[in-house]
PDB file of N, CA and C in Angstrom:
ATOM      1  N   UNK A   1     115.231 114.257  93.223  1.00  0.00           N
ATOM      2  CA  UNK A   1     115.135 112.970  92.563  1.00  0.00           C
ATOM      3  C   UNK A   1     114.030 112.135  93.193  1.00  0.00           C
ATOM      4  N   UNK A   2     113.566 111.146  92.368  1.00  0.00           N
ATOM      5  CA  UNK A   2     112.113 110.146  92.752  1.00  0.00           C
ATOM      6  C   UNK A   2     112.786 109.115  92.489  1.00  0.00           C
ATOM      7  N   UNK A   3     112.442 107.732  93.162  1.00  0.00           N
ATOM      8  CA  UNK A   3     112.773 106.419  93.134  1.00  0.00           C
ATOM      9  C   UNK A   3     111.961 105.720  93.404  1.00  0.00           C
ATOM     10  N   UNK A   4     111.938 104.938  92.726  1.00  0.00           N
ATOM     11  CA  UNK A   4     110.578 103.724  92.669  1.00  0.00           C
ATOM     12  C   UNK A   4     111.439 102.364  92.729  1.00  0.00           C
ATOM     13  N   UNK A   5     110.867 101.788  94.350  1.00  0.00           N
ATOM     14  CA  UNK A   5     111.663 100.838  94.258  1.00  0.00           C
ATOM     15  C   UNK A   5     110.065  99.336  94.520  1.00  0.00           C
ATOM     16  N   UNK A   6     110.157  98.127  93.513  1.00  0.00           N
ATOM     17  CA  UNK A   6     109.563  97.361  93.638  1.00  0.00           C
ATOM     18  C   UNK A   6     110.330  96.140  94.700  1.00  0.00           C
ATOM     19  N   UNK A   7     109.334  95.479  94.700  1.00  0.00           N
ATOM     20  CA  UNK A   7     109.094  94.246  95.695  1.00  0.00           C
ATOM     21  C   UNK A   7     108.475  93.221  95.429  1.00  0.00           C
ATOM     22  N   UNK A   8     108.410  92.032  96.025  1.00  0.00           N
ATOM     23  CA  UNK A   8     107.549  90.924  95.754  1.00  0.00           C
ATOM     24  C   UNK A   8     107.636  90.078  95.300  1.00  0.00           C
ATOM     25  N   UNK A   9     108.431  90.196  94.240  1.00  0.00           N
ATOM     26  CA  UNK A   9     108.260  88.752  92.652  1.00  0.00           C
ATOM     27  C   UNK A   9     108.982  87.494  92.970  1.00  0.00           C
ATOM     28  N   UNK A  10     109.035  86.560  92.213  1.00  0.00           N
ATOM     29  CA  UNK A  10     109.566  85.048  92.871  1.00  0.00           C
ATOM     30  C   UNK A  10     109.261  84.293  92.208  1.00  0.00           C
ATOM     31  N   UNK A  11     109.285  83.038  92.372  1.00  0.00           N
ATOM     32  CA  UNK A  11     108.792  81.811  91.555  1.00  0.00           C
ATOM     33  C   UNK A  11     107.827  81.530  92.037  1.00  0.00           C
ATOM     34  N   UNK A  12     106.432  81.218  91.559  1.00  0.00           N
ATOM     35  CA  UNK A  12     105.452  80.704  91.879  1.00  0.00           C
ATOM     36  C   UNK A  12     104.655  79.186  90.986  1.00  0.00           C
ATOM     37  N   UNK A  13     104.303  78.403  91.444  1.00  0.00           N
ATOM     38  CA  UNK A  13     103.344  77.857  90.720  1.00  0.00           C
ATOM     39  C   UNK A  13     102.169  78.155  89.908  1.00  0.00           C
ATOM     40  N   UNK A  14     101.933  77.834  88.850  1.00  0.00           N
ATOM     41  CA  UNK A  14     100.688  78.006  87.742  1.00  0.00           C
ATOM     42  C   UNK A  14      99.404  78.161  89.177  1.00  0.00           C
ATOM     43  N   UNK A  15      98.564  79.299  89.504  1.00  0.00           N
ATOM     44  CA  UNK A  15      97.859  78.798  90.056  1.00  0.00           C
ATOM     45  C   UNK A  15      97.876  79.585  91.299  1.00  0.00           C
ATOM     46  N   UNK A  16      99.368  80.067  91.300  1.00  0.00           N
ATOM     47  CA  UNK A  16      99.375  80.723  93.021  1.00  0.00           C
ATOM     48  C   UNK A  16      99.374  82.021  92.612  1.00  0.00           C
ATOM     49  N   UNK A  17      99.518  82.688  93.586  1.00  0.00           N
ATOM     50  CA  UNK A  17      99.784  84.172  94.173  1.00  0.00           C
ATOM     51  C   UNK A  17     100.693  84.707  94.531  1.00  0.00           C
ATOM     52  N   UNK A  18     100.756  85.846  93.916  1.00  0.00           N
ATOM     53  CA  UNK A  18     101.814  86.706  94.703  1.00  0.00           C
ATOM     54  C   UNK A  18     101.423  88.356  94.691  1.00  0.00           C
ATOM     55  N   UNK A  19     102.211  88.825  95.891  1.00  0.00           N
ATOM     56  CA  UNK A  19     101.599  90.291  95.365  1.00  0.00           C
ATOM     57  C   UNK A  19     102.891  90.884  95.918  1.00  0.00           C
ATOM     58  N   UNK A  20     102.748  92.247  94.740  1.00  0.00           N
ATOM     59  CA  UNK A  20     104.185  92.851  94.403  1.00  0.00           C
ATOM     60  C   UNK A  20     103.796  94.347  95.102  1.00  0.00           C
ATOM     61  N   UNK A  21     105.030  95.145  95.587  1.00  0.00           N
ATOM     62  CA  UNK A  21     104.771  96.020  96.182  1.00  0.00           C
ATOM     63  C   UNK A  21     105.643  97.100  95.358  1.00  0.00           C
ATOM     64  N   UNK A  22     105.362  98.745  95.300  1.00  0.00           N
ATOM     65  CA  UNK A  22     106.141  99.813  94.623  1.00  0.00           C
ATOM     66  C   UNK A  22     106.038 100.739  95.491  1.00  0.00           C
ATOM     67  N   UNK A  23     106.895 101.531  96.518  1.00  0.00           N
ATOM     68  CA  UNK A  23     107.243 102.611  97.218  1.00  0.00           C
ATOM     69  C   UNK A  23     108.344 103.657  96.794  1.00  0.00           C
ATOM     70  N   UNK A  24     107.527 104.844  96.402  1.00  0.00           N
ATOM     71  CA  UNK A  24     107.811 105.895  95.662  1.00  0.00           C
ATOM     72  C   UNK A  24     108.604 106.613  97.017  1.00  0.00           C
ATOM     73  N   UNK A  25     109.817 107.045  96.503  1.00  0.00           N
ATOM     74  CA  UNK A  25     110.581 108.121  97.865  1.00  0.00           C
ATOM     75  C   UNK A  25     110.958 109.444  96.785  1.00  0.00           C
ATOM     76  N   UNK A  26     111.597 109.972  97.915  1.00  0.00           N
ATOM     77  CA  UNK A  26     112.869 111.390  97.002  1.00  0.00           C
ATOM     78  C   UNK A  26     111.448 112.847  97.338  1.00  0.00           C
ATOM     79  N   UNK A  27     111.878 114.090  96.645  1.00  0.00           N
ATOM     80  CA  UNK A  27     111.018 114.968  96.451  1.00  0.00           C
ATOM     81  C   UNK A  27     110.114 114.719  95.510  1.00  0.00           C
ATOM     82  N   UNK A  28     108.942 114.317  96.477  1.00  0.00           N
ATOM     83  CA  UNK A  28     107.607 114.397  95.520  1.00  0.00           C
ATOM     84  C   UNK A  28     106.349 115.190  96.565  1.00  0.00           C
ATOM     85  N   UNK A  29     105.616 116.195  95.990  1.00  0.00           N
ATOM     86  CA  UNK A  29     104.824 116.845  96.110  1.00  0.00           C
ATOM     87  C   UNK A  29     103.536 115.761  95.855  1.00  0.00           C
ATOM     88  N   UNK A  30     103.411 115.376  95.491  1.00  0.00           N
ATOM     89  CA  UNK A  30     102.354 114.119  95.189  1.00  0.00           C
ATOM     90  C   UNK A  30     102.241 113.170  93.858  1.00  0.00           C
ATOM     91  N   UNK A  31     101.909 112.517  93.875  1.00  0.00           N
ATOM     92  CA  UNK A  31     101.905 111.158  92.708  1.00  0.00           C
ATOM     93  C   UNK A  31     100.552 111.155  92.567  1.00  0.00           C
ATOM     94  N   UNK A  32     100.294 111.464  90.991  1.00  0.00           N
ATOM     95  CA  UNK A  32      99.044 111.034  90.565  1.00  0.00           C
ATOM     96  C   UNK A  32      98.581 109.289  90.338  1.00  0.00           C
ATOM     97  N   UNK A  33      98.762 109.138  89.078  1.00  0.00           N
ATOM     98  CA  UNK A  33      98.699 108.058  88.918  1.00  0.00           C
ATOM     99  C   UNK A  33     100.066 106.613  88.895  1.00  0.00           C
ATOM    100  N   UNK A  34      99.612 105.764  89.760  1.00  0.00           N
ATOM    101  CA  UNK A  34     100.726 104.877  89.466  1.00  0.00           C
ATOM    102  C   UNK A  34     100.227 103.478  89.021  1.00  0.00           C
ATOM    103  N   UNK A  35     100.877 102.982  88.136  1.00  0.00           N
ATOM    104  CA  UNK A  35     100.683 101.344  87.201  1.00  0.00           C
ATOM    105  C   UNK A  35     101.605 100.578  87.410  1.00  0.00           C
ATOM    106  N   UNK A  36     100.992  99.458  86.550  1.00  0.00           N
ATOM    107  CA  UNK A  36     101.987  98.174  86.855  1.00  0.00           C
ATOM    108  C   UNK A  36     102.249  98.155  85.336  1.00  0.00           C
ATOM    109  N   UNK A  37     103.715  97.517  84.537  1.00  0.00           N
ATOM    110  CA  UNK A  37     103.678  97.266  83.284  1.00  0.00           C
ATOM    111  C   UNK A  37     104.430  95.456  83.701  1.00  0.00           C
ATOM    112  N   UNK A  38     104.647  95.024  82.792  1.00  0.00           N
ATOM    113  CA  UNK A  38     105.380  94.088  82.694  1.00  0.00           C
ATOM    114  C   UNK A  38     105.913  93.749  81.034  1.00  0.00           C
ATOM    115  N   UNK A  39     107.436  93.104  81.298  1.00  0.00           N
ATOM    116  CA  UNK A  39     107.588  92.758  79.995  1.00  0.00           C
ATOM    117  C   UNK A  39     108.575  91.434  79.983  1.00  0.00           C
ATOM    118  N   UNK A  40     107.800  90.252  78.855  1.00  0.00           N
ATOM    119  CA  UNK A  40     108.217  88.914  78.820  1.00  0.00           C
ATOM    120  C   UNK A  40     109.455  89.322  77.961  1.00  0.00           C
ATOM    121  N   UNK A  41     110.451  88.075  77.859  1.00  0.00           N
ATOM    122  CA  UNK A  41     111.653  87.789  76.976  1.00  0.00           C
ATOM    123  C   UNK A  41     111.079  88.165  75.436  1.00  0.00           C
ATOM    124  N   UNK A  42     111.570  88.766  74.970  1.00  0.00           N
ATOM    125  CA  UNK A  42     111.691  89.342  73.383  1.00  0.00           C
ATOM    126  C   UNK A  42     110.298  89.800  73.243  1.00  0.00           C
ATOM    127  N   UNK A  43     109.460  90.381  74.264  1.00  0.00           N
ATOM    128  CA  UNK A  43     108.370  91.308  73.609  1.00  0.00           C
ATOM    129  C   UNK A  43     108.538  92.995  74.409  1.00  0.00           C
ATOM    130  N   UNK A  44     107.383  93.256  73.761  1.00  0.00           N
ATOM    131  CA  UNK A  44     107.170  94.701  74.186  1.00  0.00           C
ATOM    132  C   UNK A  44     106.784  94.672  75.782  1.00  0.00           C
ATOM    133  N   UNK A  45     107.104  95.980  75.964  1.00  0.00           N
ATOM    134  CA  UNK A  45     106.639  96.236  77.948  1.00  0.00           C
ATOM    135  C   UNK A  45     105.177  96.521  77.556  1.00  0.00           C
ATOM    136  N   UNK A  46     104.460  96.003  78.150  1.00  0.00           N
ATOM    137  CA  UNK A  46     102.658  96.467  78.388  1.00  0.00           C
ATOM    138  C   UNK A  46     102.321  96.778  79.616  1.00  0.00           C
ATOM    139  N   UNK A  47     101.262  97.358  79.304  1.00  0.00           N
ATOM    140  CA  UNK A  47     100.776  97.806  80.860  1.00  0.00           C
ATOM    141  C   UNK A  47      99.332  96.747  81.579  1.00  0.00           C
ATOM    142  N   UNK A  48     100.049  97.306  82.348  1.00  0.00           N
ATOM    143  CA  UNK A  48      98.907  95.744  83.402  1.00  0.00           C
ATOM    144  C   UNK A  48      98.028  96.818  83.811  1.00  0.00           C
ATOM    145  N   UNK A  49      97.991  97.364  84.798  1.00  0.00           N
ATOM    146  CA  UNK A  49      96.797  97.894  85.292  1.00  0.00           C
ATOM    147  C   UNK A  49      97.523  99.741  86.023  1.00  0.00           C
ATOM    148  N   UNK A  50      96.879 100.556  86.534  1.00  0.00           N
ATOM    149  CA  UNK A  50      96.441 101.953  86.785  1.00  0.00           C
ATOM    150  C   UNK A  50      96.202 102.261  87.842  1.00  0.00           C
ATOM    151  N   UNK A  51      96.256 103.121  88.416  1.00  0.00           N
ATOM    152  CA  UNK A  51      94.977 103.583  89.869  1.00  0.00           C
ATOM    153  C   UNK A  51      95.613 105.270  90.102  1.00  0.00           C
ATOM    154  N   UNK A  52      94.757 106.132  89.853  1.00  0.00           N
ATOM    155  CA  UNK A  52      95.092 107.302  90.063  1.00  0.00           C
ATOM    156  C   UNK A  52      94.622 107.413  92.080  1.00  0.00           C
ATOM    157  N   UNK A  53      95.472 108.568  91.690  1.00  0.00           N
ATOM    158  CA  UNK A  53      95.308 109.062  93.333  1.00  0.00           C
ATOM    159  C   UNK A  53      93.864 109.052  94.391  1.00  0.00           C
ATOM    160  N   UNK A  54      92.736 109.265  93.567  1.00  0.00           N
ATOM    161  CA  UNK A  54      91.327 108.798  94.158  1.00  0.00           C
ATOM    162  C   UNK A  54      91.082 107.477  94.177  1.00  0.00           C
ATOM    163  N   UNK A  55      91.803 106.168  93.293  1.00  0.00           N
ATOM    164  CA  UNK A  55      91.062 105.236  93.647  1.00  0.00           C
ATOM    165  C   UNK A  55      90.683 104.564  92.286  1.00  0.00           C
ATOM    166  N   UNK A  56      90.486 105.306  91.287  1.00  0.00           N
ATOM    167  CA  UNK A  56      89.837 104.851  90.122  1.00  0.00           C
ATOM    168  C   UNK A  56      90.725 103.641  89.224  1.00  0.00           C
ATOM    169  N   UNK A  57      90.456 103.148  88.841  1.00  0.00           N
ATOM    170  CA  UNK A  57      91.224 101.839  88.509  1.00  0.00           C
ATOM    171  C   UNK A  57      91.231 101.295  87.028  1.00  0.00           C
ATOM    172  N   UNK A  58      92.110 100.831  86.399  1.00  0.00           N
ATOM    173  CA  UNK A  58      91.915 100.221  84.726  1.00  0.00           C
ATOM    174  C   UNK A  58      93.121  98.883  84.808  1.00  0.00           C
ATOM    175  N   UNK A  59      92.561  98.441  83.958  1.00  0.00           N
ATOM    176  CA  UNK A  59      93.137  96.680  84.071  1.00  0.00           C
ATOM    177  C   UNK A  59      93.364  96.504  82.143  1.00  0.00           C
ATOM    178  N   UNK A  60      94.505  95.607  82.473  1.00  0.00           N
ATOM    179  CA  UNK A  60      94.654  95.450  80.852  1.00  0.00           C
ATOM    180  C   UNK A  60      93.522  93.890  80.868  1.00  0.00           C
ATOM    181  N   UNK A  61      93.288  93.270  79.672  1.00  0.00           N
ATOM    182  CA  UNK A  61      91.772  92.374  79.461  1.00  0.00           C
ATOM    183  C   UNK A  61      92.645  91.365  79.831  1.00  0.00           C
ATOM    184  N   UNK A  62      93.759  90.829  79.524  1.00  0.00           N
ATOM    185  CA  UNK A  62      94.577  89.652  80.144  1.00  0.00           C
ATOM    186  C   UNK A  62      94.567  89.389  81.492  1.00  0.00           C
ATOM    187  N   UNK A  63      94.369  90.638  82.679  1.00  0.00           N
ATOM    188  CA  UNK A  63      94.342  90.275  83.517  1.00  0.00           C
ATOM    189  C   UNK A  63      93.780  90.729  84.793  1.00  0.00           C
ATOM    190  N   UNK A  64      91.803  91.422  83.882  1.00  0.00           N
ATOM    191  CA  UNK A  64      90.912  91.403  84.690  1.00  0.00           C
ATOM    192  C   UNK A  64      90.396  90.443  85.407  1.00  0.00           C
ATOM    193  N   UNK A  65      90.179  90.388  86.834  1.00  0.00           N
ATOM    194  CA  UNK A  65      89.110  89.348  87.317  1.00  0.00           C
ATOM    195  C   UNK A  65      90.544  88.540  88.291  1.00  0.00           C
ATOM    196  N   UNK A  66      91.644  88.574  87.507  1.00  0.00           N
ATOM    197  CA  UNK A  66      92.752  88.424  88.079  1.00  0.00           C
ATOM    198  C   UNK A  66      93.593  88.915  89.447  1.00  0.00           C
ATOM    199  N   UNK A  67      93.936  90.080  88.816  1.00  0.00           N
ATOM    200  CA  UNK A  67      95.140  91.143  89.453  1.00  0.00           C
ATOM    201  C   UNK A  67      94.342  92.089  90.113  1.00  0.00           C
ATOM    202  N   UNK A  68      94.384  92.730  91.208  1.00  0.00           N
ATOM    203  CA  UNK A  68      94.127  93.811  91.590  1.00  0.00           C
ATOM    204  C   UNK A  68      94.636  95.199  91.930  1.00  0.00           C
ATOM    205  N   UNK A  69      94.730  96.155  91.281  1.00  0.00           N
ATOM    206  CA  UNK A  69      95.834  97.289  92.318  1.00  0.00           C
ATOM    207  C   UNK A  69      94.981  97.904  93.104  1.00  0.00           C
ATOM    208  N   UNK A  70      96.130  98.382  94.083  1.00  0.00           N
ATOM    209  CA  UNK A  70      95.676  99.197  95.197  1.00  0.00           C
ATOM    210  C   UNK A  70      96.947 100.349  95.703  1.00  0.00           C
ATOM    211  N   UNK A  71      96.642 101.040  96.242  1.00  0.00           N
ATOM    212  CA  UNK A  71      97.526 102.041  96.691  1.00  0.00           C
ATOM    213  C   UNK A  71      97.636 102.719  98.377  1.00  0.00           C
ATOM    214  N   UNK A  72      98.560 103.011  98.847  1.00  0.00           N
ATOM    215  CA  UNK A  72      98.459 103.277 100.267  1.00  0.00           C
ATOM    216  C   UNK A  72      99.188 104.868  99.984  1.00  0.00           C
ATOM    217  N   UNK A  73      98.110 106.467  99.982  1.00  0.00           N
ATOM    218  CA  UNK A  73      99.119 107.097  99.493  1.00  0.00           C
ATOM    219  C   UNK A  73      99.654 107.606 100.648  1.00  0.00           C
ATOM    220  N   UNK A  74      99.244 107.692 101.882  1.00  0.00           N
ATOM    221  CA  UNK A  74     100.164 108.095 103.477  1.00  0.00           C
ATOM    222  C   UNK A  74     101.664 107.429 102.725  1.00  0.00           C
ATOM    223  N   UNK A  75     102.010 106.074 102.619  1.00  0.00           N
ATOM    224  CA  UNK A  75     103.120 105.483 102.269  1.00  0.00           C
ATOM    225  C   UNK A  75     103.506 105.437 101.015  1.00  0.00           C
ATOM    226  N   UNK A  76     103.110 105.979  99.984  1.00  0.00           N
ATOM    227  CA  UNK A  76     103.426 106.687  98.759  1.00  0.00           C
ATOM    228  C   UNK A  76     103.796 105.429  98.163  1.00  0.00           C
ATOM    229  N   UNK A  77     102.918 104.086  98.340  1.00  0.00           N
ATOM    230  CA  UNK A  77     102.770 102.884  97.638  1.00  0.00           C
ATOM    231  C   UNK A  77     101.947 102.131  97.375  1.00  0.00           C
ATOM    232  N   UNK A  78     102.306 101.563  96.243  1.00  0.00           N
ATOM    233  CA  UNK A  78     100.968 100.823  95.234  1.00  0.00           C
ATOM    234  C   UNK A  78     101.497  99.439  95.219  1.00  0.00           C
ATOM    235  N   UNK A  79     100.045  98.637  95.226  1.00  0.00           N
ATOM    236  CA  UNK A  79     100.283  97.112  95.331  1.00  0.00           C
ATOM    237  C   UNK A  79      99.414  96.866  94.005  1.00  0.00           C
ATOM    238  N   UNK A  80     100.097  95.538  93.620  1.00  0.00           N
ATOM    239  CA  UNK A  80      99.527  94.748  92.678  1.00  0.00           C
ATOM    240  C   UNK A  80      99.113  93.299  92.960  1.00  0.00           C
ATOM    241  N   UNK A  81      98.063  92.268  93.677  1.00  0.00           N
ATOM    242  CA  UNK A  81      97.573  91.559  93.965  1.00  0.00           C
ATOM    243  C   UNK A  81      97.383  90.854  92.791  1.00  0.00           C
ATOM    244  N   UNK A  82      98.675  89.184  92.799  1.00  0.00           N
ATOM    245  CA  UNK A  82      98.404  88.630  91.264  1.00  0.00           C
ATOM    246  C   UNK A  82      97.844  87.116  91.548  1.00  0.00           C
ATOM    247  N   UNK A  83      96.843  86.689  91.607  1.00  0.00           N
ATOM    248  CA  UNK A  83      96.048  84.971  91.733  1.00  0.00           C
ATOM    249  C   UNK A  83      96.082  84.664  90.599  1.00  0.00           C
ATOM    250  N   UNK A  84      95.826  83.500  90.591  1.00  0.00           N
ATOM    251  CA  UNK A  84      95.213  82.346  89.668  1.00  0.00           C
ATOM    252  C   UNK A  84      96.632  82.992  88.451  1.00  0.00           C
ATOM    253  N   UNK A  85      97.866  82.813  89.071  1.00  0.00           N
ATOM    254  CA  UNK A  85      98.959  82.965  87.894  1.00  0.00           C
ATOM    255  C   UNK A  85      98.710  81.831  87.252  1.00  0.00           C
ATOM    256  N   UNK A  86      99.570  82.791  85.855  1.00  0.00           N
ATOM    257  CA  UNK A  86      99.666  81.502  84.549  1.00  0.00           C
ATOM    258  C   UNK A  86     101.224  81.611  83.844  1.00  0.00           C
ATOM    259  N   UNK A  87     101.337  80.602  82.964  1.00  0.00           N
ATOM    260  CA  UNK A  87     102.618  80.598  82.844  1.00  0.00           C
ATOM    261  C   UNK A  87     103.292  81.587  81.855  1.00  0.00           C
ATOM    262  N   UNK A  88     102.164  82.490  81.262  1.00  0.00           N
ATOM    263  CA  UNK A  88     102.102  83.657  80.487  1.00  0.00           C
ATOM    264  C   UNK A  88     102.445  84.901  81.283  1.00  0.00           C
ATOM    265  N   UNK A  89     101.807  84.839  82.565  1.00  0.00           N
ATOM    266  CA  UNK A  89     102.106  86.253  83.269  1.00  0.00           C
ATOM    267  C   UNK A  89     103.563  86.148  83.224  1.00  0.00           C
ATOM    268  N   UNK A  90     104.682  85.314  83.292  1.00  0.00           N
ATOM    269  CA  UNK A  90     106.413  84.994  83.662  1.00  0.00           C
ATOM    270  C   UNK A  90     106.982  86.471  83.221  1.00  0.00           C
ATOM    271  N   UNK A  91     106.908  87.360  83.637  1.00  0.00           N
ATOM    272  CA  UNK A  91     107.791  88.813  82.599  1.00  0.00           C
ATOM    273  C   UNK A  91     108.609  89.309  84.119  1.00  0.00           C
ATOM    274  N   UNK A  92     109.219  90.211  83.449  1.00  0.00           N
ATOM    275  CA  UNK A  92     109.894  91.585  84.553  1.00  0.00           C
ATOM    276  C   UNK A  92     108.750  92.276  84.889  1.00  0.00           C
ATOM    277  N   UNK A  93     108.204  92.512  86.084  1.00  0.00           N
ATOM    278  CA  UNK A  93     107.394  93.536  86.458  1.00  0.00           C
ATOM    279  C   UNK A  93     107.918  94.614  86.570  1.00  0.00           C
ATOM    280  N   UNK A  94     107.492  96.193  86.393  1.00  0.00           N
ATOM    281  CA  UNK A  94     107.573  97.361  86.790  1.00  0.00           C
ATOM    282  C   UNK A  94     106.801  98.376  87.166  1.00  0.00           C
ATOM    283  N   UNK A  95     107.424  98.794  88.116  1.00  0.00           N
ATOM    284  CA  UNK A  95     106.517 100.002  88.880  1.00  0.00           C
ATOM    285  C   UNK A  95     106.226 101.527  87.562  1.00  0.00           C
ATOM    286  N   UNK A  96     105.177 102.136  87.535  1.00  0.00           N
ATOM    287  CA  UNK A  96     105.157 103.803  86.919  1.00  0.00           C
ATOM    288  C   UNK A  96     104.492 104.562  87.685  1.00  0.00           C
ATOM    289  N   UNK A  97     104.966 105.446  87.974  1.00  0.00           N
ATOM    290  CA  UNK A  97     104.530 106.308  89.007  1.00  0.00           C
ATOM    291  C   UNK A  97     104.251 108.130  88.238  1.00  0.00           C
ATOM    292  N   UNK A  98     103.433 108.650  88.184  1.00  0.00           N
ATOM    293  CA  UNK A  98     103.614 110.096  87.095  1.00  0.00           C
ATOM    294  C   UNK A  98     103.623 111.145  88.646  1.00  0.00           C
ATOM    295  N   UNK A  99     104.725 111.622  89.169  1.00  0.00           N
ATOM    296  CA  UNK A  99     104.912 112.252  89.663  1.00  0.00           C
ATOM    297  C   UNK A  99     105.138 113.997  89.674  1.00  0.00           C
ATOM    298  N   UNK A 100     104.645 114.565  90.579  1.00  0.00           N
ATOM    299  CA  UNK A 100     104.534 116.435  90.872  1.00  0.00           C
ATOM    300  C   UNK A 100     105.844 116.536  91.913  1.00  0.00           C
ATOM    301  N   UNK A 101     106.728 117.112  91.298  1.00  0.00           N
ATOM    302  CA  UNK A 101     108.094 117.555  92.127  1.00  0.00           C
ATOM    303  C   UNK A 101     108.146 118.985  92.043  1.00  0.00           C
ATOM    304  N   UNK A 102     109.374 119.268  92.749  1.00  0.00           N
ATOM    305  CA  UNK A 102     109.187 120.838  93.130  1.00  0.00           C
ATOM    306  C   UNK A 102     109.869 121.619  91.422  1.00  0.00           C
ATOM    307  N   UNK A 103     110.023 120.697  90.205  1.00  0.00           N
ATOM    308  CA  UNK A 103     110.461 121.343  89.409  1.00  0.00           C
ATOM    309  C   UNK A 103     109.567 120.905  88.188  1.00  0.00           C
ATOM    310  N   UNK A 104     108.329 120.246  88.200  1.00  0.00           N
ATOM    311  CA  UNK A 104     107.821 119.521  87.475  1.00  0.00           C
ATOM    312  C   UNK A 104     106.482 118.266  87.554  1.00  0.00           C
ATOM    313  N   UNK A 105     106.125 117.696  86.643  1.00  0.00           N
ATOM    314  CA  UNK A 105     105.449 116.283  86.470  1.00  0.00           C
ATOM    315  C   UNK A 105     106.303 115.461  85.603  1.00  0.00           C
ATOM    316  N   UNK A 106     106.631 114.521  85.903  1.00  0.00           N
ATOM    317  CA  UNK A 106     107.007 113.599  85.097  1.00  0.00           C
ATOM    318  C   UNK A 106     107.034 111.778  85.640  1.00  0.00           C
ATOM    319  N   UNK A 107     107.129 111.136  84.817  1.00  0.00           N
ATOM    320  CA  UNK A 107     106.883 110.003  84.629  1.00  0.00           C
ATOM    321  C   UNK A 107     108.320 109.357  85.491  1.00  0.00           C
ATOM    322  N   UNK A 108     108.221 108.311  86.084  1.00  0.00           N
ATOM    323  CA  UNK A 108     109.216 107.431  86.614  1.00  0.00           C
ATOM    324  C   UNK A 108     109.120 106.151  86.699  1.00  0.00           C
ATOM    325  N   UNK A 109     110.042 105.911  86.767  1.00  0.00           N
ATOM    326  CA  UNK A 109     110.145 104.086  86.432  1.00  0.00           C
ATOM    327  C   UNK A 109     110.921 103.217  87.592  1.00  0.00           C
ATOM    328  N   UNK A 110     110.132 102.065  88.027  1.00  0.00           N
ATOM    329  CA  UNK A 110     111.272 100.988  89.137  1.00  0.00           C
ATOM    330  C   UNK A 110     112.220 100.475  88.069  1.00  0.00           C
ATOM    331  N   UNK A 111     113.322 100.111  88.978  1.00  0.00           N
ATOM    332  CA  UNK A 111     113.853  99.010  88.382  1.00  0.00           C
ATOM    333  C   UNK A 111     113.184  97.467  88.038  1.00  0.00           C
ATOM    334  N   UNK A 112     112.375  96.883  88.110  1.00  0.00           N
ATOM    335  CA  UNK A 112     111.753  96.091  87.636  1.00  0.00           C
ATOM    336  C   UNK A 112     111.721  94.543  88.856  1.00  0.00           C
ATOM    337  N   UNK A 113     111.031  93.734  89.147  1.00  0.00           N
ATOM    338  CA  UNK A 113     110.446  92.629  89.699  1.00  0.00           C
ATOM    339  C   UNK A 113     110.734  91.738  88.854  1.00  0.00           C
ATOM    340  N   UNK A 114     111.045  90.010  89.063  1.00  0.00           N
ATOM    341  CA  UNK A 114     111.165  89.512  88.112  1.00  0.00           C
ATOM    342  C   UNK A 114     109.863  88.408  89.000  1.00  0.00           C
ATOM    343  N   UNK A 115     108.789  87.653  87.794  1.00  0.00           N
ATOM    344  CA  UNK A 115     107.631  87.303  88.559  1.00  0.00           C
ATOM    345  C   UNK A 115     107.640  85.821  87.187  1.00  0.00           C
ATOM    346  N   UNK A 116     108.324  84.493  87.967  1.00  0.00           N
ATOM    347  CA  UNK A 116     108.099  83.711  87.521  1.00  0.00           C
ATOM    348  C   UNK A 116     107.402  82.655  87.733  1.00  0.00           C
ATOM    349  N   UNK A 117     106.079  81.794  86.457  1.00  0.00           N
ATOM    350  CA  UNK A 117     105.650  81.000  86.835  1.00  0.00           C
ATOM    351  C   UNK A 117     105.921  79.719  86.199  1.00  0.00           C
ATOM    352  N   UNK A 118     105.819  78.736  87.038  1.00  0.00           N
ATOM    353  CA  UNK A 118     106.486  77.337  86.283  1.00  0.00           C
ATOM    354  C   UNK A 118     106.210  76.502  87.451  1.00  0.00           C
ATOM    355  N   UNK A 119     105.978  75.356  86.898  1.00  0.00           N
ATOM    356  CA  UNK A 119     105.883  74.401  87.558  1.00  0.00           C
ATOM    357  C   UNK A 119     107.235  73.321  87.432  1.00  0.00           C
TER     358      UNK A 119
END
């Protein structure tokens, strides 16, 4: 089994920062790519941003220039670096991780971050 457990989220002000953390455990042979999604009250989950195992990186357009990911894979975790919040980013964050186990690849999911902004 794989577990993706997130970190980080809170109330913040329009304006501040926060950065959320995802540490992948259980049998994994390695993790390719891992993302951030998030999803507000009564919409769809979207994806925020990407970073495969080299480094390479994709951002959804809402929140280039913004957010940053990064990944530590010794510690088999990915960060999401969120500034200049707005009162739009307010959703459940979640970790995705596409993981190589000793029986497979497949996709996994955190239980979710809750990342609110309000003044």
């Amino acid at each position: 089994q794989v577990q993706l457990v997130e970190s980080g989220g809170g109330l913040v002000q329009p304006g501040g920062s926060l950065r959320l953390s995802c540490v992948a455990s259980g049998s994994i042979y390695s993790i390719n790519a891992m993302g951030w999604y998030r999803q507000a009250p009564g919409k769809e989950r979207e994806f925020i941003a990407a970073i495969t195992s080299s480094g390479l990186t994709n951002y959804a357009d809402s929140v280039k220039g913004r957010f940053t990911i990064s990944r530590d894979n010794a510690k088999n975790t990915a960060y999401l670096q969120m500034n200049s919040l707005k009162p739009e980013d307010t959703a459940v964050y979640y970790c995705n991780a596409h993981v190589t186990t000793g029986w497979g690849s497949y996709d996994y999911w955190g239980q979710g971050t809750q990342v609110t902004v309000s003044s």
